[in-house]
N, C-alpha and C. Protein backbone atom coordinates (compact mmCIF):
# COMPACT_ATOMS: atom_id res chain seq x y z
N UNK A 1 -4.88 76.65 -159.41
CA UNK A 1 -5.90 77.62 -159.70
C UNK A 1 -6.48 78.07 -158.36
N UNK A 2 -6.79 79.62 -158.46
CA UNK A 2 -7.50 79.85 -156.80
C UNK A 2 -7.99 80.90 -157.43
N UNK A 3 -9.16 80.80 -156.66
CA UNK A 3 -10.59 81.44 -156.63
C UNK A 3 -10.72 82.10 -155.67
N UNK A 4 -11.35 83.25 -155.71
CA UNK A 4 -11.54 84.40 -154.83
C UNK A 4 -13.09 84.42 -154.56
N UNK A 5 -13.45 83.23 -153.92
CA UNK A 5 -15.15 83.55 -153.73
C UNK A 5 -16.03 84.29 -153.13
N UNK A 6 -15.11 85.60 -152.80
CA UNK A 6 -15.96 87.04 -152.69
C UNK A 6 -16.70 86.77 -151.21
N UNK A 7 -16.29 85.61 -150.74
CA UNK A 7 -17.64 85.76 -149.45
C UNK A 7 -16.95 84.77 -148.03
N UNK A 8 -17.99 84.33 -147.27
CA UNK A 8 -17.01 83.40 -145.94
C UNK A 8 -15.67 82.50 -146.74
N UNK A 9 -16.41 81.93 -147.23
CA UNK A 9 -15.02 81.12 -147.70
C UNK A 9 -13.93 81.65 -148.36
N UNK A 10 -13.32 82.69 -148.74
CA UNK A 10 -12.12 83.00 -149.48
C UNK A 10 -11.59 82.74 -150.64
N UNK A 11 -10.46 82.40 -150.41
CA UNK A 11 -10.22 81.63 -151.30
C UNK A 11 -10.21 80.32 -151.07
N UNK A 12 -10.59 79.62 -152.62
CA UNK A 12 -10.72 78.59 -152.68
C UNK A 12 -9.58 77.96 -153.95
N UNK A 13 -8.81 76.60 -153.29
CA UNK A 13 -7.69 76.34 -154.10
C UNK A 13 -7.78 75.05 -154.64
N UNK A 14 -7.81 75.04 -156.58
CA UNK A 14 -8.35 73.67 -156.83
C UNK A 14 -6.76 73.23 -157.73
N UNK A 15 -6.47 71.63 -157.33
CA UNK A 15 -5.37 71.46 -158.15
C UNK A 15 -5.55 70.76 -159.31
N UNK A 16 -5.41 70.92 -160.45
CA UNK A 16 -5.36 69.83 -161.80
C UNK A 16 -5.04 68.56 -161.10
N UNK A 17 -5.84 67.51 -161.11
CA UNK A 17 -5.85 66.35 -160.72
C UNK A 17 -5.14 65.00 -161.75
N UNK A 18 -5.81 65.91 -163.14
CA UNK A 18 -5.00 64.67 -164.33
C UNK A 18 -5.98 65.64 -165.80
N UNK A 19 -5.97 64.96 -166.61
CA UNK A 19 -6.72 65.11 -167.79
C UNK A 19 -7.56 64.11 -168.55
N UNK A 20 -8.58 63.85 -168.87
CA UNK A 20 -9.40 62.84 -168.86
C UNK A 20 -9.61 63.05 -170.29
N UNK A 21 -9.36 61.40 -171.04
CA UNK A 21 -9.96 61.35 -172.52
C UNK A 21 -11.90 61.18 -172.14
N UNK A 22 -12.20 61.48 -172.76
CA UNK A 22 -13.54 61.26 -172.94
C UNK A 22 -14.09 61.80 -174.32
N UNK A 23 -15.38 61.09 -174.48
CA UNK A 23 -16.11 61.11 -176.21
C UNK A 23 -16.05 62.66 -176.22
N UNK A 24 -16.38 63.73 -174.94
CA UNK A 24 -16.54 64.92 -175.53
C UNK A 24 -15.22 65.44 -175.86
N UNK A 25 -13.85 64.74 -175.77
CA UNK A 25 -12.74 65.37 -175.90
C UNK A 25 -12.03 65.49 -174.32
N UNK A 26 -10.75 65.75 -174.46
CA UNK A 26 -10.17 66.31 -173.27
C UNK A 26 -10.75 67.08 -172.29
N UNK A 27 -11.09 66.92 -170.95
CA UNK A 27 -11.51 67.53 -170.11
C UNK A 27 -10.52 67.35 -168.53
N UNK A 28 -10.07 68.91 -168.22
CA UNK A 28 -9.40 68.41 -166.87
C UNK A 28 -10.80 68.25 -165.73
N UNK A 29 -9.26 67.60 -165.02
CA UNK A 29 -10.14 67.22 -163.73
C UNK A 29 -9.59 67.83 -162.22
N UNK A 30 -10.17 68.59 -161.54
CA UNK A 30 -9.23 69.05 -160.64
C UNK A 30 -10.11 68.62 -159.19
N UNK A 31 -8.96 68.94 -158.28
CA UNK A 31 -9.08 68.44 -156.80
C UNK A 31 -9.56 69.82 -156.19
N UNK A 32 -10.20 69.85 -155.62
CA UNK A 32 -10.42 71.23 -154.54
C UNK A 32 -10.12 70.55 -153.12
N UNK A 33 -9.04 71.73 -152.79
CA UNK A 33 -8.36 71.88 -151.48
C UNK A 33 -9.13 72.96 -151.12
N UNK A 34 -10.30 72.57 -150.53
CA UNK A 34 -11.06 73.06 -149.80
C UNK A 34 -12.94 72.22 -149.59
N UNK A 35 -13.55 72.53 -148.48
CA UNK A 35 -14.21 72.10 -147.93
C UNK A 35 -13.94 70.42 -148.11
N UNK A 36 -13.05 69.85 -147.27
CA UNK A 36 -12.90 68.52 -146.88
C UNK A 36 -12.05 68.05 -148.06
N UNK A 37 -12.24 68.54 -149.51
CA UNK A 37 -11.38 67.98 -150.74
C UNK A 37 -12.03 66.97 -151.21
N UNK A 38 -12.24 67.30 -152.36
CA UNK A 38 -13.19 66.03 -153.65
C UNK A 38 -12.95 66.72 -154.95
N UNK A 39 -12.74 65.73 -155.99
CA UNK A 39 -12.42 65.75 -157.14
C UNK A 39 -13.71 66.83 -157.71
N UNK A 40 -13.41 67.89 -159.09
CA UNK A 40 -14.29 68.41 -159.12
C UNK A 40 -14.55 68.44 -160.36
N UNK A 41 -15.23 68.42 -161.85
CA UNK A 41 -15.04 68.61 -163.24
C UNK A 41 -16.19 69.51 -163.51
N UNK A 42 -15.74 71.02 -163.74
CA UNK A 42 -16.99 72.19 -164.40
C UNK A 42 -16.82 71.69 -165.67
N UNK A 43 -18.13 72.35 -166.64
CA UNK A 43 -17.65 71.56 -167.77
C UNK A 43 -18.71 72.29 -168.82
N UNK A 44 -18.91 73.31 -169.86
CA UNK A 44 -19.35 74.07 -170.50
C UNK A 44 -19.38 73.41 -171.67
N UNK A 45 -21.15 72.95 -172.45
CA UNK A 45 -21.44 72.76 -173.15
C UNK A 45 -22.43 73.15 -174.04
N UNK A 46 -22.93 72.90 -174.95
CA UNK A 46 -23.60 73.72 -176.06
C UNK A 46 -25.07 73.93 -175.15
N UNK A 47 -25.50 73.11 -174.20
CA UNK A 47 -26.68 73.37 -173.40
C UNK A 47 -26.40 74.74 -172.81
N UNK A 48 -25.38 74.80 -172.55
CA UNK A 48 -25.51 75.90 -171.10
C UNK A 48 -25.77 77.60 -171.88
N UNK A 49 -26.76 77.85 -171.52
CA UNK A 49 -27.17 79.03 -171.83
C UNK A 49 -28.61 78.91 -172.16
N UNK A 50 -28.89 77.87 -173.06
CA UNK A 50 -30.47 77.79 -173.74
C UNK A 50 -31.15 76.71 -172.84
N UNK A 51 -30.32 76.00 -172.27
CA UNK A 51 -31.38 75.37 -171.35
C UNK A 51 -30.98 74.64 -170.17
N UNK A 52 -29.62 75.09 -169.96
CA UNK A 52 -28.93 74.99 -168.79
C UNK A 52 -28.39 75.99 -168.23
N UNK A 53 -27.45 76.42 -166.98
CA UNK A 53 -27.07 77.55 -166.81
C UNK A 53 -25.75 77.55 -167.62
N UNK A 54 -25.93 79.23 -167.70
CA UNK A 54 -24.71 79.33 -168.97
C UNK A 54 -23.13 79.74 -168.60
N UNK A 55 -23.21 79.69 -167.21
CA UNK A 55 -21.28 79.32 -167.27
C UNK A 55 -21.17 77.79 -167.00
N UNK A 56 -21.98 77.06 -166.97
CA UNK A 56 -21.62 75.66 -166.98
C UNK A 56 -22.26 74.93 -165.77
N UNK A 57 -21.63 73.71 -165.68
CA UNK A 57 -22.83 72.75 -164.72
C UNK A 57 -21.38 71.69 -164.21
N UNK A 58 -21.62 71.47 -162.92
CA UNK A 58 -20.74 70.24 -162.39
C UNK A 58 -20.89 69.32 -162.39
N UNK A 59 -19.32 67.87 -162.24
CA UNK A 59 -19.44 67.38 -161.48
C UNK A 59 -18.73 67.40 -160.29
N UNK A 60 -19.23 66.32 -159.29
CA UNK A 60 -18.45 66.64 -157.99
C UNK A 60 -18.39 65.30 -157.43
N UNK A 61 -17.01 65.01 -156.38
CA UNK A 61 -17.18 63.59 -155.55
C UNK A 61 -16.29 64.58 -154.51
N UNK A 62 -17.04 64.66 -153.38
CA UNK A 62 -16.58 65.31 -152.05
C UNK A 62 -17.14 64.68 -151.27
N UNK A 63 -16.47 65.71 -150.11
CA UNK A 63 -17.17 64.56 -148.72
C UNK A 63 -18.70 65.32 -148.28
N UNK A 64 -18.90 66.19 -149.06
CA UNK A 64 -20.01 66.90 -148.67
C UNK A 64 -21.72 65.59 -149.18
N UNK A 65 -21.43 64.81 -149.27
CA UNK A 65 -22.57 63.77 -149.91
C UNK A 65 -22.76 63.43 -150.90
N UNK A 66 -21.51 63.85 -151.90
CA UNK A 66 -21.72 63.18 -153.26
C UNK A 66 -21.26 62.28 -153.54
N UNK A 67 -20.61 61.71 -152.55
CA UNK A 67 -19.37 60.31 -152.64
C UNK A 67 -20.55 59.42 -153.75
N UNK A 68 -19.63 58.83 -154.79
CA UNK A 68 -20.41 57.97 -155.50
C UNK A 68 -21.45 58.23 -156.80
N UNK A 69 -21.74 59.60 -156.98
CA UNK A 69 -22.38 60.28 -158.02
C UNK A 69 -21.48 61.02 -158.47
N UNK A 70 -21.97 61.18 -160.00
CA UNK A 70 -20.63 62.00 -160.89
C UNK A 70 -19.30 61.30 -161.34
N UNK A 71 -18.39 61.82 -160.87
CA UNK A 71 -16.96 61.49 -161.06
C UNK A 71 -16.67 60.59 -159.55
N UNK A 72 -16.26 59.47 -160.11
CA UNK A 72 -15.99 58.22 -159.36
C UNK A 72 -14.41 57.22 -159.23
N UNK A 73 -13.54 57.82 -158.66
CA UNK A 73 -12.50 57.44 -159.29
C UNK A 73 -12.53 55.96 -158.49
N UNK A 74 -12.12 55.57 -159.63
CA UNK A 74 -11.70 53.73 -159.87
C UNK A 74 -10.24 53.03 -159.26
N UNK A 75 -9.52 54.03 -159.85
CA UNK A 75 -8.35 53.34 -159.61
C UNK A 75 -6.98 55.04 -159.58
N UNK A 76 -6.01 54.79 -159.25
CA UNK A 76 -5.13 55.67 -159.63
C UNK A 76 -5.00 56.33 -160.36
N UNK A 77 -5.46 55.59 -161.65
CA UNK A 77 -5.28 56.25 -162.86
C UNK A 77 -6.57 56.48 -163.83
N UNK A 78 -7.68 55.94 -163.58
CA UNK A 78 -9.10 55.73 -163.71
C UNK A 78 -10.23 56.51 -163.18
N UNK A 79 -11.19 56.95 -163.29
CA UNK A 79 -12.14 57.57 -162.88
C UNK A 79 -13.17 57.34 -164.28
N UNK A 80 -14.97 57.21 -163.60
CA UNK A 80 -16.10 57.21 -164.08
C UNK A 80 -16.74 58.40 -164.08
N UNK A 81 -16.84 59.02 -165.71
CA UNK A 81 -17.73 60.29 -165.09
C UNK A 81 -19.60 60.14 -165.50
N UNK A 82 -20.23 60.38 -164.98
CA UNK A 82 -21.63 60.01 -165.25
C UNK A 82 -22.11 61.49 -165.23
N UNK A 83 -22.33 61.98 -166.66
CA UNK A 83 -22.83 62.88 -166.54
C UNK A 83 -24.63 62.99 -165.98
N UNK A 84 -25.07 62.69 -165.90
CA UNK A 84 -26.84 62.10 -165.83
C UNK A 84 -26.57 62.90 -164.01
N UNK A 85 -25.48 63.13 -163.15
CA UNK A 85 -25.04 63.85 -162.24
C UNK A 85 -25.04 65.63 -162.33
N UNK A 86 -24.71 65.57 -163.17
CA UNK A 86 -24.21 67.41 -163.89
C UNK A 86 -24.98 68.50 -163.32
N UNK A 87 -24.82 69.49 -162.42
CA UNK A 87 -25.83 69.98 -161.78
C UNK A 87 -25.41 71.49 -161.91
N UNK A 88 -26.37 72.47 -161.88
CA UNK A 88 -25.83 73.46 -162.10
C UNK A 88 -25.67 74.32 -160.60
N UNK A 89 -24.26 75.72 -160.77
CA UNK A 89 -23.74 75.55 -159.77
C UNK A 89 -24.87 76.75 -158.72
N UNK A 90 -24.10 76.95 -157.73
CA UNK A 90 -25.27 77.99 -156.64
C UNK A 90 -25.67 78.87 -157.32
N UNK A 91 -24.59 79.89 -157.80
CA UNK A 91 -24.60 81.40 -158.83
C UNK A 91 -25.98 80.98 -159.76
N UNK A 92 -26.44 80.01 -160.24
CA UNK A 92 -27.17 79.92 -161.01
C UNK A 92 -28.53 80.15 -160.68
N UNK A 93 -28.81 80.21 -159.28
CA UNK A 93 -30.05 79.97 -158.74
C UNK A 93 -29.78 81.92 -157.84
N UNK A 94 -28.98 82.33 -157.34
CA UNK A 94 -28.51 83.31 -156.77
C UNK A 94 -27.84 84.12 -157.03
N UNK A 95 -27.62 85.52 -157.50
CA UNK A 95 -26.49 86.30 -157.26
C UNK A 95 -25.73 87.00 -156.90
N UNK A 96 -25.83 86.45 -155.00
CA UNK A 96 -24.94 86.45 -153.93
C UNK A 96 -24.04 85.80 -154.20
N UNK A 97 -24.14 84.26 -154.72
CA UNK A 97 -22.71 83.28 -155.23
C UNK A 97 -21.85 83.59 -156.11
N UNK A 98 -20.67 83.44 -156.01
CA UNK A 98 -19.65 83.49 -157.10
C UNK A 98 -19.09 82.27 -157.37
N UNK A 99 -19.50 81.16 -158.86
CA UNK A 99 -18.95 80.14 -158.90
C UNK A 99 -17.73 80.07 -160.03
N UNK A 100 -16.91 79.39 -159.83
CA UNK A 100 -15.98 79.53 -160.51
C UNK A 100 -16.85 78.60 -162.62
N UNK A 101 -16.40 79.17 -163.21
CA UNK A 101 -16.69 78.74 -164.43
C UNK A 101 -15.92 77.71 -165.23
N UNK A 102 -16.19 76.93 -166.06
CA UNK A 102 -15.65 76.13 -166.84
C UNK A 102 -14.18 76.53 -167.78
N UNK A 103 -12.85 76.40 -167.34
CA UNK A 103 -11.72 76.65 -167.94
C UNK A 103 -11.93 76.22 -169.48
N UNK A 104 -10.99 77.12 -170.24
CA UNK A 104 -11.32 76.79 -171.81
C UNK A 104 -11.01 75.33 -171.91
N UNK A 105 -10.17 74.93 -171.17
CA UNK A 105 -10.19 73.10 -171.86
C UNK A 105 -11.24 71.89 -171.78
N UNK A 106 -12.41 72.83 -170.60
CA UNK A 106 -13.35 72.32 -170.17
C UNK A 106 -14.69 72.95 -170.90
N UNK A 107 -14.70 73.59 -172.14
CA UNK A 107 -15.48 74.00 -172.78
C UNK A 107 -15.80 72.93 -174.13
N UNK A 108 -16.86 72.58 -174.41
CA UNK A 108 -17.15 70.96 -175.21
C UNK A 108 -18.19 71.94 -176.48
N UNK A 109 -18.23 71.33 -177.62
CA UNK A 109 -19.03 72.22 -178.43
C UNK A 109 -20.26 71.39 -178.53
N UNK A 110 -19.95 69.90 -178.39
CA UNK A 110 -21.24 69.30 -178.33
C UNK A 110 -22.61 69.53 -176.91
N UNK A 111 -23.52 69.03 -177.33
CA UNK A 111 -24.82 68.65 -175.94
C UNK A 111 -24.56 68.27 -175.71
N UNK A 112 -24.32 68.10 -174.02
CA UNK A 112 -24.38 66.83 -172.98
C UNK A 112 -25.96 67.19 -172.18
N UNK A 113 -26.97 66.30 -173.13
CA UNK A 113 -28.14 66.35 -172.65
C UNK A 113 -28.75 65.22 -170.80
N UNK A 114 -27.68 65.73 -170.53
CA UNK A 114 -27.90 64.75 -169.08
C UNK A 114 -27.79 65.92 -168.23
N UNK A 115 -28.31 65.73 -166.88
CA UNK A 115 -28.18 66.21 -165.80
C UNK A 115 -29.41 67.18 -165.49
N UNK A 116 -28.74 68.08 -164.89
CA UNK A 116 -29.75 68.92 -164.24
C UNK A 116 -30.03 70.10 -165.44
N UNK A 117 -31.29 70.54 -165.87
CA UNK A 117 -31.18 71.64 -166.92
C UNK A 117 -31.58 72.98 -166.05
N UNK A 118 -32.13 73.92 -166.62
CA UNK A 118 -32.03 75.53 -166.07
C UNK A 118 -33.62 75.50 -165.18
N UNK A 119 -33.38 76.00 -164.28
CA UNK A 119 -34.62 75.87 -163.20
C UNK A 119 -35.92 76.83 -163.47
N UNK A 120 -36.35 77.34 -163.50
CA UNK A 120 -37.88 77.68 -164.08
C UNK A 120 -38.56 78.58 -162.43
């Protein structure tokens, strides 16, 4: 997948990392090959719009300081996702940003009432 983020950075190139069972259902998980590389999961749920932002909210484990919050991979084949991390992305606060949005497999019909909600 590559993203055209309209601004200094370019494009930006994220790879499907694996696919993750979880209670909300299947959710991929992808790698961004770009800024240093960390696992990344957007993830669109029944919050986002009424009280979160409404193309969706992350998680992230990069080298940019999130090592250890969010998505935590365990083992090879393993990873922890903690949503209570979930943050919503720049575009949400700005609309100079262009963030990439939650792919349909990453769209959940339930609440995930954790994380960060819509800023005020």
């Amino acid at each position: 997948l590559e993203i055209d983020t309209g601004g200094p950075d370019g494009v930006v190139r994220y790879d499907r990392a694996g696919v993750l069972d979880t209670p909300y259902g299947e959710l991929s998980l992808w790698w961004i090959a770009a800024y240093g590389g960390g696992l990344f999961l957007p993830v669109r749920d029944a919050t986002c719009g009424p009280e979160s932002y409404g193309g969706g909210r992350y998680l992230t484990d990069t080298v940019k300081g999130t090592h250890g919050r969010g998505v935590v991979r365990l083992a090879a084949d393993r990873v922890r996702l903690d949503f209570n991390y979930l943050y919503n992305p720049s575009c949400a606060y700005d609309d100079q940003w262009l963030c990439p949005l939650a792919p349909p497999e990453n769209r959940v019909p339930a609440a995930i009432r954790a994380g960060e909600l819509k800023y005020h």
